[in-house]
Protein backbone atom coordinates (compact mmCIF):
# COMPACT_ATOMS: atom_id res chain seq x y z
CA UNK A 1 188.54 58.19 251.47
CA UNK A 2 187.71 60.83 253.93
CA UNK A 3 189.14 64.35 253.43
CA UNK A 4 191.87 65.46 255.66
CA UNK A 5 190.00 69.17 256.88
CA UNK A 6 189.75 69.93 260.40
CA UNK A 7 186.22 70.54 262.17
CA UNK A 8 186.08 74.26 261.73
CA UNK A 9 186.82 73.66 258.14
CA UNK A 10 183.96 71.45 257.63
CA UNK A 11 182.14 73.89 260.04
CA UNK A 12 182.96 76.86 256.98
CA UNK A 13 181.92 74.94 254.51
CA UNK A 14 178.22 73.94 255.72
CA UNK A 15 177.91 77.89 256.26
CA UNK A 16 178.52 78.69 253.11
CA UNK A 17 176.08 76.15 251.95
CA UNK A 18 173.20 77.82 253.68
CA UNK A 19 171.91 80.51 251.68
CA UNK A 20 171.61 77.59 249.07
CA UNK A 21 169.68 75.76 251.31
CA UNK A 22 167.80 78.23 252.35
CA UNK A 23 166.70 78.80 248.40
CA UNK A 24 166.14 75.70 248.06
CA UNK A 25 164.31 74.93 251.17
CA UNK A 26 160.89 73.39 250.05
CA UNK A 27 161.28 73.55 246.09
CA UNK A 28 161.13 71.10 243.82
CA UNK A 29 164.28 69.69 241.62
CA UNK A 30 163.69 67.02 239.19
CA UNK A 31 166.45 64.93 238.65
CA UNK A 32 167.15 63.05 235.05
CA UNK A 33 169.47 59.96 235.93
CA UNK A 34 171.37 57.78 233.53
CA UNK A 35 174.50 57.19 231.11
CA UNK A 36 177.56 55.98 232.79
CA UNK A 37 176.14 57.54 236.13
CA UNK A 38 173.83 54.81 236.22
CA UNK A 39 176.02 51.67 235.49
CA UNK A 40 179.22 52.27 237.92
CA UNK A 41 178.34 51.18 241.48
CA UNK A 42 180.68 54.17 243.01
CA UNK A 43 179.12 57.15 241.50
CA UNK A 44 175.71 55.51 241.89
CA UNK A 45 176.31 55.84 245.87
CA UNK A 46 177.37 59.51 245.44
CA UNK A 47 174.71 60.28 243.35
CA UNK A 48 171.71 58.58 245.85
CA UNK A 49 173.57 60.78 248.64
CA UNK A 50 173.19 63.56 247.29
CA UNK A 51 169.52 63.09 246.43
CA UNK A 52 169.13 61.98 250.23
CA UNK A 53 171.11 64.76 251.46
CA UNK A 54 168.88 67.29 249.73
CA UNK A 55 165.96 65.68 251.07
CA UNK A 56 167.25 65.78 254.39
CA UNK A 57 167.52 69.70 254.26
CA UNK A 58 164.19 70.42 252.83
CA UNK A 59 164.51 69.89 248.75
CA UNK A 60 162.04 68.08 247.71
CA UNK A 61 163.64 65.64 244.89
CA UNK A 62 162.21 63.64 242.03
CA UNK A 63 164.12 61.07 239.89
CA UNK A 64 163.59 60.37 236.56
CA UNK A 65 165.60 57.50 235.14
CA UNK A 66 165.90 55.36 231.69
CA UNK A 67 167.77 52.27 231.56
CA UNK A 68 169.38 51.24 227.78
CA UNK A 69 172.54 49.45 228.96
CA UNK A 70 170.38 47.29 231.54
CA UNK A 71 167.33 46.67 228.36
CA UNK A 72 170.21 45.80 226.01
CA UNK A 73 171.90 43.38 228.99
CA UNK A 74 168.52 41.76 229.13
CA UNK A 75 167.95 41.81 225.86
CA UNK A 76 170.56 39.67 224.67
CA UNK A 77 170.50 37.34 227.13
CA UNK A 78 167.14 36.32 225.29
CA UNK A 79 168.96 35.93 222.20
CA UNK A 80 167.51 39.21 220.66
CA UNK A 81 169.58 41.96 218.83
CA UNK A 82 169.15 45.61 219.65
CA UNK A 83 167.76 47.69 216.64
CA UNK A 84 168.34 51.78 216.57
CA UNK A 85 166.91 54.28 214.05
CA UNK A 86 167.79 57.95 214.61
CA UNK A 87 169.36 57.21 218.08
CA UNK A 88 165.85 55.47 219.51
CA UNK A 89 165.51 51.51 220.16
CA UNK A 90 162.91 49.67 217.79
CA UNK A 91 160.68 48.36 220.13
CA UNK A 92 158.35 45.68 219.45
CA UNK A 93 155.73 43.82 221.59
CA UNK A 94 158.26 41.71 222.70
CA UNK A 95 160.84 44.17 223.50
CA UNK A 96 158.20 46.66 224.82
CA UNK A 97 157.67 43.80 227.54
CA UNK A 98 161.33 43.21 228.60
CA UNK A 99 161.19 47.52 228.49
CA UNK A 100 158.47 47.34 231.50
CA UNK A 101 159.89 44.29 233.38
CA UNK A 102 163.53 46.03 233.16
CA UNK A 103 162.77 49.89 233.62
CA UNK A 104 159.52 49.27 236.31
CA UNK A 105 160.68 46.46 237.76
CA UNK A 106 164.92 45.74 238.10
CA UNK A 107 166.26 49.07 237.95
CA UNK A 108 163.25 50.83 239.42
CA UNK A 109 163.01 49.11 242.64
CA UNK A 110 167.18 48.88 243.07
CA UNK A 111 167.08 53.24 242.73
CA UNK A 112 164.43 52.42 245.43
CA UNK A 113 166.07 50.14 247.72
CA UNK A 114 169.73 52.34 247.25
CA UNK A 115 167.84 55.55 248.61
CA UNK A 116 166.25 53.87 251.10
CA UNK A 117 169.52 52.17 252.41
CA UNK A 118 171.19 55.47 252.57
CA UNK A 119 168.41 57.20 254.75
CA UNK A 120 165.54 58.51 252.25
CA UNK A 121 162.14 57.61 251.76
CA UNK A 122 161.55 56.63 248.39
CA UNK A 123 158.75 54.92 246.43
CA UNK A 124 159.11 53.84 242.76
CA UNK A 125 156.44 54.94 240.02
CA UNK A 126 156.54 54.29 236.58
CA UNK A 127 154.77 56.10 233.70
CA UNK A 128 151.71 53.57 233.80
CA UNK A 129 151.11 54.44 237.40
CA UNK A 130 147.71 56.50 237.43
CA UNK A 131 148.55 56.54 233.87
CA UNK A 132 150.55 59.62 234.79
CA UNK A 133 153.07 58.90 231.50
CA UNK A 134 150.41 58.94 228.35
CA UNK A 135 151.74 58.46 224.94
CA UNK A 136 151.16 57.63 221.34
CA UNK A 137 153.29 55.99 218.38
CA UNK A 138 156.62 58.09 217.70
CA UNK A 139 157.26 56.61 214.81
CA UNK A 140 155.90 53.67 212.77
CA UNK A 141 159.13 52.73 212.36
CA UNK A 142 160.08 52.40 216.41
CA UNK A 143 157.32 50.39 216.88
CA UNK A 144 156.07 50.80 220.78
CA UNK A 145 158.34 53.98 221.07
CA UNK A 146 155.86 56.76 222.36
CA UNK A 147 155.85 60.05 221.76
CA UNK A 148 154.24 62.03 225.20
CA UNK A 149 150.84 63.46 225.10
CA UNK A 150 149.86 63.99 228.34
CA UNK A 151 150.98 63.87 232.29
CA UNK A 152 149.20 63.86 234.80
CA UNK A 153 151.64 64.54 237.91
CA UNK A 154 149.34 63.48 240.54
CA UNK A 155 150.86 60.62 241.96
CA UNK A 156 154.15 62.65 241.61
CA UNK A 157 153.28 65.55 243.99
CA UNK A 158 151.05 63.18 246.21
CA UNK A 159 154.55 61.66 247.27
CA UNK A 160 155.69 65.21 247.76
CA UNK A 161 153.64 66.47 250.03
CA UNK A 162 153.90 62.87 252.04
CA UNK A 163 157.77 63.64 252.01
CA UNK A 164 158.62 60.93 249.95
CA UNK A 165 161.53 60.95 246.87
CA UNK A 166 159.29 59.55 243.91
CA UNK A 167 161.57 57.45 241.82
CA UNK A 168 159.95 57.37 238.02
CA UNK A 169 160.70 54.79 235.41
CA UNK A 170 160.20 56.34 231.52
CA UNK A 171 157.36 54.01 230.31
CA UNK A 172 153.79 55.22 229.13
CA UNK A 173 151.07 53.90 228.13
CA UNK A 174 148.03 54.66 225.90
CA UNK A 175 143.86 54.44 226.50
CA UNK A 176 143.95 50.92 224.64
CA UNK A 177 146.11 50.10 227.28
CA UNK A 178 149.56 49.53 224.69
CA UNK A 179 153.22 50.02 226.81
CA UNK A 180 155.85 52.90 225.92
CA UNK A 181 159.09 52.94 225.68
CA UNK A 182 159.30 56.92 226.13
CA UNK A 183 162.90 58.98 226.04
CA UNK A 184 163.82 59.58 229.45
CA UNK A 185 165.22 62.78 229.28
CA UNK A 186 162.43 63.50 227.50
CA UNK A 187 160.13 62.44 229.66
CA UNK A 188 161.90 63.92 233.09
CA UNK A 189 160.98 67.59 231.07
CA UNK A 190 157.58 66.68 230.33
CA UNK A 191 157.10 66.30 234.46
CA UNK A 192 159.70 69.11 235.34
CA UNK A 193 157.19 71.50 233.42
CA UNK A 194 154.11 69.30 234.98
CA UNK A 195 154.97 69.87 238.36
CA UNK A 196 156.53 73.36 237.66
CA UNK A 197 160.26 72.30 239.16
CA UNK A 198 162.61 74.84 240.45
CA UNK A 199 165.28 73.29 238.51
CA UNK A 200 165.97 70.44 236.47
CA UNK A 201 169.16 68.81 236.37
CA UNK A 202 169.88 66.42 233.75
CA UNK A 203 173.35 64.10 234.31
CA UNK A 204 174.84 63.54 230.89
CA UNK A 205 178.52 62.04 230.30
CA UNK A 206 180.32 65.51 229.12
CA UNK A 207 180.97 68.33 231.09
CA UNK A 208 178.09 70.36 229.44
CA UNK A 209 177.26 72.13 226.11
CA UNK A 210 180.97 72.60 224.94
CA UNK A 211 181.73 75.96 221.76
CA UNK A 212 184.37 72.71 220.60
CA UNK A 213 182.96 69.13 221.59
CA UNK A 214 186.84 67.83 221.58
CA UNK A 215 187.90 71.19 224.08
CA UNK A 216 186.23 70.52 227.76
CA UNK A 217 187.86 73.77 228.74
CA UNK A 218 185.00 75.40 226.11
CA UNK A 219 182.51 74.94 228.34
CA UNK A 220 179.32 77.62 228.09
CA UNK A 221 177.86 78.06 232.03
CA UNK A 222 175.07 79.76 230.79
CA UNK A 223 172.87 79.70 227.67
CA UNK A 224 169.19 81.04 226.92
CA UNK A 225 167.11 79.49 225.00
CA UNK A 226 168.08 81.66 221.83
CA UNK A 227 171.69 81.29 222.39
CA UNK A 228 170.76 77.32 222.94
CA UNK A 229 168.52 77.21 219.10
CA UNK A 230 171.64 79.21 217.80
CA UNK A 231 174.03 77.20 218.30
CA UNK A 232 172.13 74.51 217.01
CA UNK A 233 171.32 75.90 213.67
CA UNK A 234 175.29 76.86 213.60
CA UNK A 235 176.22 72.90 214.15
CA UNK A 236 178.42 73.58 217.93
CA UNK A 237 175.28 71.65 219.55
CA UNK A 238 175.30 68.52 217.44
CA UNK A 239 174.68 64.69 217.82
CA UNK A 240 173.41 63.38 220.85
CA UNK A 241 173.63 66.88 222.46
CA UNK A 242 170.53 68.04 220.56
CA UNK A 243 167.65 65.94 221.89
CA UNK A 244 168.95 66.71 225.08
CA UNK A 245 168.86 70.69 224.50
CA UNK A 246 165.92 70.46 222.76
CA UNK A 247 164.04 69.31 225.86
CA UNK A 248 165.59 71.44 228.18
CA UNK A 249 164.27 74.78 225.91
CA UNK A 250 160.71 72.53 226.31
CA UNK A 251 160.95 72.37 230.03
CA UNK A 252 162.29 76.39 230.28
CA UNK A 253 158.92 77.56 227.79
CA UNK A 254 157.08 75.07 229.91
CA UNK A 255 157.61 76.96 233.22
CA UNK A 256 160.35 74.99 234.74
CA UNK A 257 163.05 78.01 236.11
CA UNK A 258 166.27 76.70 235.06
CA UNK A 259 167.61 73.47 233.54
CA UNK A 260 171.58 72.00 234.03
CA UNK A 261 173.23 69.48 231.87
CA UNK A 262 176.02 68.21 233.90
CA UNK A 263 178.55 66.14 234.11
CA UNK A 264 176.86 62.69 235.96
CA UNK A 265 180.11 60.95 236.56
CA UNK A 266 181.89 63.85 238.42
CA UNK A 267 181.97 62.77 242.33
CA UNK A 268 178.73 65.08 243.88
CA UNK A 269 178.22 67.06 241.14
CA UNK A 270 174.22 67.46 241.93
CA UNK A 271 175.70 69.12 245.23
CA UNK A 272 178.45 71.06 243.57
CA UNK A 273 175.01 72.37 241.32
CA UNK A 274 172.69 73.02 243.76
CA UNK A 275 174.99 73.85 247.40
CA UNK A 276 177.81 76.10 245.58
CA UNK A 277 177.90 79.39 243.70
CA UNK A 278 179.99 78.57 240.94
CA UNK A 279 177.57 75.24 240.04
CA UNK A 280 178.61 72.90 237.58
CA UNK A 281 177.65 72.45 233.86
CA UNK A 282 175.68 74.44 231.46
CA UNK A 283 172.34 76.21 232.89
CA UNK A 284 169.87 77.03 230.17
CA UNK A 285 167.41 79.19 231.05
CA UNK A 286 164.64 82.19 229.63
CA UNK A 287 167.04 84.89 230.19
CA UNK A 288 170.36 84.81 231.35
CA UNK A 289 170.89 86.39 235.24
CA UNK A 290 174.39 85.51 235.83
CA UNK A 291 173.04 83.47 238.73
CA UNK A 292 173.01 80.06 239.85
């Protein structure tokens, strides 16, 4: 439903944007997509907006997305249970397979085809693309879950410089020619730091690193990287939170400027991030600056 503002209000409002466009104007985010951002239709649309909106005014976006819920939907339609050890799915041959078909091929192509119907120009990649994604064994125990050891961002900033959005499924492969399954939000760092992104923004379902995980109001705006391997040791940045802090102090010593853990399912919270001064969700970075 449209907002009831008047013409010079909406007038304001794209004025105050500008010096963040202007910032922005020709730098590279990299955004990690998943979680419940990725499985309801309506914040889906508000999140490929905003990635075509930024492209629109100069930002030159990358998406990085997994795909679990879609891999487990698949998964047991086949008549074959989902395994996890330590948070990561065992994947065998079989499952590395349905992996590639679901990640490269369904949910790829439909990020695709969404940007594309709202007005960008997108083309989808996956890790085995130009082998830009190459990995080897995690863990004996995972099976075909790959642990990154090298990327090679050509095709990404090829795309770039063409003025396209490349869309990147998380699957990698090795010289013997064996298929990935690869941690997306680790992999979107691994090509943040490749590519040398402005910012990378990875959508999460919690408002950010919280000093009490059961107090939203706790939220911490900003964090360097000490802060961020404090409050690990002390146990505030626990479960599921660590992996994902872990590899946004990777992409920070890695040379990407900034990294935000955000809040996916709040309406145009990539926007609110990038085209406001208040931003939304917890910005690690080197050093703290106070600044957005």
């Amino acid at each position: 439903m449209a907002l009831d503002i008047t013409n010079a209000q909406r007038a304001e409002i794209l004025t105050q944007a500008l010096p963040h466009i202007k910032k922005y104007y020709g730098k590279v985010i990299v955004v990690k997509y998943g979680g419940n951002a990725m499985v309801n239709a309506g914040i889906k649309q508000q999140v490929m907006e905003d990635i075509v909106l930024l492209s629109l005014i100069g930002v030159k976006v990358v998406l990085v997305h997994g795909g679990g819920p879609e891999i487990t939907d698949v998964l047991n339609k086949i008549g074959k249970k989902s395994e996890f050890v330590d948070g990561l799915r065992v994947t065998d041959s079989e499952t590395a397979d349905v992996v590639q078909m679901v990640l490269a091929g369904k949910v790829n192509k439909s990020l695709v085809n969404y940007l594309e119907i709202k007005g960008g120009r997108a083309i989808g990649l996956s890790g085995l693309d130009g082998h830009m994604i190459q990995a080897r064994p995690r863990d004996k125990r995972l099976g075909f879950v790959g642990k990154i050891t090298k990327v090679d961002a050509t095709p990404v900033t090829d795309l770039l410089e063409k003025g396209y959005i490349p869309v990147i499924s998380t699957v990698g492969c090795d010289d013997s020619g064996n298929v990935y399954n690869i941690n997306a939000d680790t992999a979107a760092a691994r090509i943040a730091a490749a590519i040398k992104a402005e910012r990378l923004i990875t959508m999460t379902d919690i408002a950010g690193i919280l000093r009490d995980k059961d107090d939203p109001s706790s939220l911490i705006s900003e964090i360097d990287v000490d802060e961020a391997r404090a409050l690990t040791e002390s146990g505030v940045i626990s479960g599921g939170m660590i992996p994902k802090v872990e590899c946004c102090i990777d992409a920070v010593e890695n040379g990407v400027d900034k990294v935000i853990i955000l809040d996916g399912t709040i309406p145009h919270a990539i926007l609110i991030e990038i085209l406001t001064d208040e931003g939304a969700g917890t910005m690690v970075s080197k050093e703290k600056s106070n600044e957005r």
